[in-house]
Protein backbone atom coordinates (compact mmCIF):
# COMPACT_ATOMS: atom_id res chain seq x y z
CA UNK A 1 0.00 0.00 0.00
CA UNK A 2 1.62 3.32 -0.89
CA UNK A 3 1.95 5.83 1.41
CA UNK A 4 -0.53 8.28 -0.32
CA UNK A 5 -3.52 5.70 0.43
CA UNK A 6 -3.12 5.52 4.08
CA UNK A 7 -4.98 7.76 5.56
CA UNK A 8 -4.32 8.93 9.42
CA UNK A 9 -7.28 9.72 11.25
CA UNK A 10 -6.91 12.59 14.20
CA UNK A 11 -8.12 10.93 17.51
CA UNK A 12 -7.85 14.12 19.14
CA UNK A 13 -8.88 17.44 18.03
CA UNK A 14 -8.04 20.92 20.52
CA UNK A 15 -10.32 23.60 21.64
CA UNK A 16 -9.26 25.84 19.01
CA UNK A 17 -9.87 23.41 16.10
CA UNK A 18 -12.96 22.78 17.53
CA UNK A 19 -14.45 25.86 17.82
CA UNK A 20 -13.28 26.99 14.47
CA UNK A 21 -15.43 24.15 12.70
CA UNK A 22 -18.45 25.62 14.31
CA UNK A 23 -17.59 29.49 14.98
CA UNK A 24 -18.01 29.78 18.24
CA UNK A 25 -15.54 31.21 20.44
CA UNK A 26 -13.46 28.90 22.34
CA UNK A 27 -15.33 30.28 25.54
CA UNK A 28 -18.56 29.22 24.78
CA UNK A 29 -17.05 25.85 24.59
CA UNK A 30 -15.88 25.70 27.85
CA UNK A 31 -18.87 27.18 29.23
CA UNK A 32 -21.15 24.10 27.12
CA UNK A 33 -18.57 21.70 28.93
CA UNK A 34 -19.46 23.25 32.42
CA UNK A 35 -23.20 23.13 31.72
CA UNK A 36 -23.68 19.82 29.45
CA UNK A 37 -22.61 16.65 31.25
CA UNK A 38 -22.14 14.75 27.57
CA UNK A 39 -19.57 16.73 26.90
CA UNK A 40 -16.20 15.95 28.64
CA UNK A 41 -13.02 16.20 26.85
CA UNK A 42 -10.08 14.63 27.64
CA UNK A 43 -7.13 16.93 29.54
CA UNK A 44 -3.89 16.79 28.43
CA UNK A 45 -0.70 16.97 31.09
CA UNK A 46 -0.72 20.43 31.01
CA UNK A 47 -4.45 20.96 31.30
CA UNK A 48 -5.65 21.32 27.46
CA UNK A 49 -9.05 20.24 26.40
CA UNK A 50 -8.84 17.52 23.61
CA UNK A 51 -11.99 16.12 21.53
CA UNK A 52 -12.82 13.08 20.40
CA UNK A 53 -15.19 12.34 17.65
CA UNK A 54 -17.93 11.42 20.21
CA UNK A 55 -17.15 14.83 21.93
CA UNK A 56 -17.83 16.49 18.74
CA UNK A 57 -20.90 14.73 17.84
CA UNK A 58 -22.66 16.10 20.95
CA UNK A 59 -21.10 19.49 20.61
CA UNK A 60 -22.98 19.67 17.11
CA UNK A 61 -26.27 18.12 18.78
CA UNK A 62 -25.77 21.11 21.52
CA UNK A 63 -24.99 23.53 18.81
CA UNK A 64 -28.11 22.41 16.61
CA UNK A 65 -30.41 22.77 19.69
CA UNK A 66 -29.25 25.88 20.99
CA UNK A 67 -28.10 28.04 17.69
CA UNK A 68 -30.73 26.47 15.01
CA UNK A 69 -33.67 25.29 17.16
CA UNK A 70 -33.37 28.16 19.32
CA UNK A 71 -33.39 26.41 23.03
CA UNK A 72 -32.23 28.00 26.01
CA UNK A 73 -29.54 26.25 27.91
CA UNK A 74 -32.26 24.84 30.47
CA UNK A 75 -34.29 23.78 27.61
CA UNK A 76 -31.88 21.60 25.66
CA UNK A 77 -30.83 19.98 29.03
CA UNK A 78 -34.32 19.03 29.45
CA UNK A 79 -34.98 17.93 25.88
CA UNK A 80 -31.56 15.81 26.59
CA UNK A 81 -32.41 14.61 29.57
CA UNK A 82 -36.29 13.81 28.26
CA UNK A 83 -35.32 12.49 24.87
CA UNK A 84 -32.66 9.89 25.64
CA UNK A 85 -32.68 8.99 21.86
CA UNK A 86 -31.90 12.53 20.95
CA UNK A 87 -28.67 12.22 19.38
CA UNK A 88 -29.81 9.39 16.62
CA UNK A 89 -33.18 11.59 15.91
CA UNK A 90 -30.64 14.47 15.25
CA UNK A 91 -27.84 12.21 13.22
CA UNK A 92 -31.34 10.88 11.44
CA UNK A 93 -32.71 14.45 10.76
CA UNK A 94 -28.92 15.53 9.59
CA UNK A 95 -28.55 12.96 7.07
CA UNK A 96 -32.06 12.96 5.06
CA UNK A 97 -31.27 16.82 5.26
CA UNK A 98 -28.33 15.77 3.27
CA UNK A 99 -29.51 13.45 0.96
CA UNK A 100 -31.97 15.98 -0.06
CA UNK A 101 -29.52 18.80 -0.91
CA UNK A 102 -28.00 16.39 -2.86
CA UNK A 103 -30.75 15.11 -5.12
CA UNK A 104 -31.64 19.52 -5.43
CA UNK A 105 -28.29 19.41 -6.85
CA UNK A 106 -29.00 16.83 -8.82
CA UNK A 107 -31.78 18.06 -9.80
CA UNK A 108 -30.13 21.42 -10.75
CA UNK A 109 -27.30 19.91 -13.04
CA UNK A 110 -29.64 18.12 -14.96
C-alpha cells in the first residue's frame, strides 16, 4: 500500500480546532462543557481540552439545539435529559437533510 492511500485519522482534536469548525468562540465551549454533562473532553498533562469524535458529535447536537432550534440552555438539558434517543433523531434528521440537498443538486445539473 503506498503511502498516499493511508490515511491517518486525528483521535484528538483541541479547543481551538474545535471551535473553528463551528464558529463559536473557544469560551462558549468551555462554558457548554461546564453546563452539558455529555460533553467531557479529555485533559492533556498540562491541562488542554482535547476532543474526540464522540465529543464532537454532541457538541454539534448542543450547537443544533441551541443556535438552530433556538433552546435555552435549560431547555436543551431538558430535551436531553427527556429524549434519551436525541442524538440518533438528530444524526437521522442531519442525514435525510443531506440526501436531499444532494438530489436539489441533482436536480439542478440536470
Amino acid at each position: 500500500m503506498a503511502l498516499k492511500e493511508i490515511q491517518i485519522e486525528k483521535l484528538y482534536f483541541t479547543i481551538s480546532e474545535v471551535a473553528a469548525q463551528f464558529s463559536i468562540a473557544a469560551s462558549v465551549l468551555r462554558y457548554w462543557e461546564s453546563e452539558f454533562i455529555i460533553i467531557q473532553p479529555k485533559k492533556s498533562r498540562k491541562g488542554d481540552r482535547l476532543y474526540t469524535k464522540e465529543d464532537i458529535d454532541n457538541i454539534r447536537l448542543i450547537y443544533h439545539l441551541l443556535r438552530e432550534k433556538g433552546f435555552t440552555i435549560e431547555g436543551a438539558k431538558k430535551y436531553l435529559k427527556e429524549n434519551k434517543n436525541a442524538h440518533q433523531q438528530f444524526e437521522l434528521v442531519d442525514s435525510l437533510q443531506k440526501l436531499r440537498q444532494l438530489l436539489v443538486d441533482l436536480k439542478e445539473n440536470i
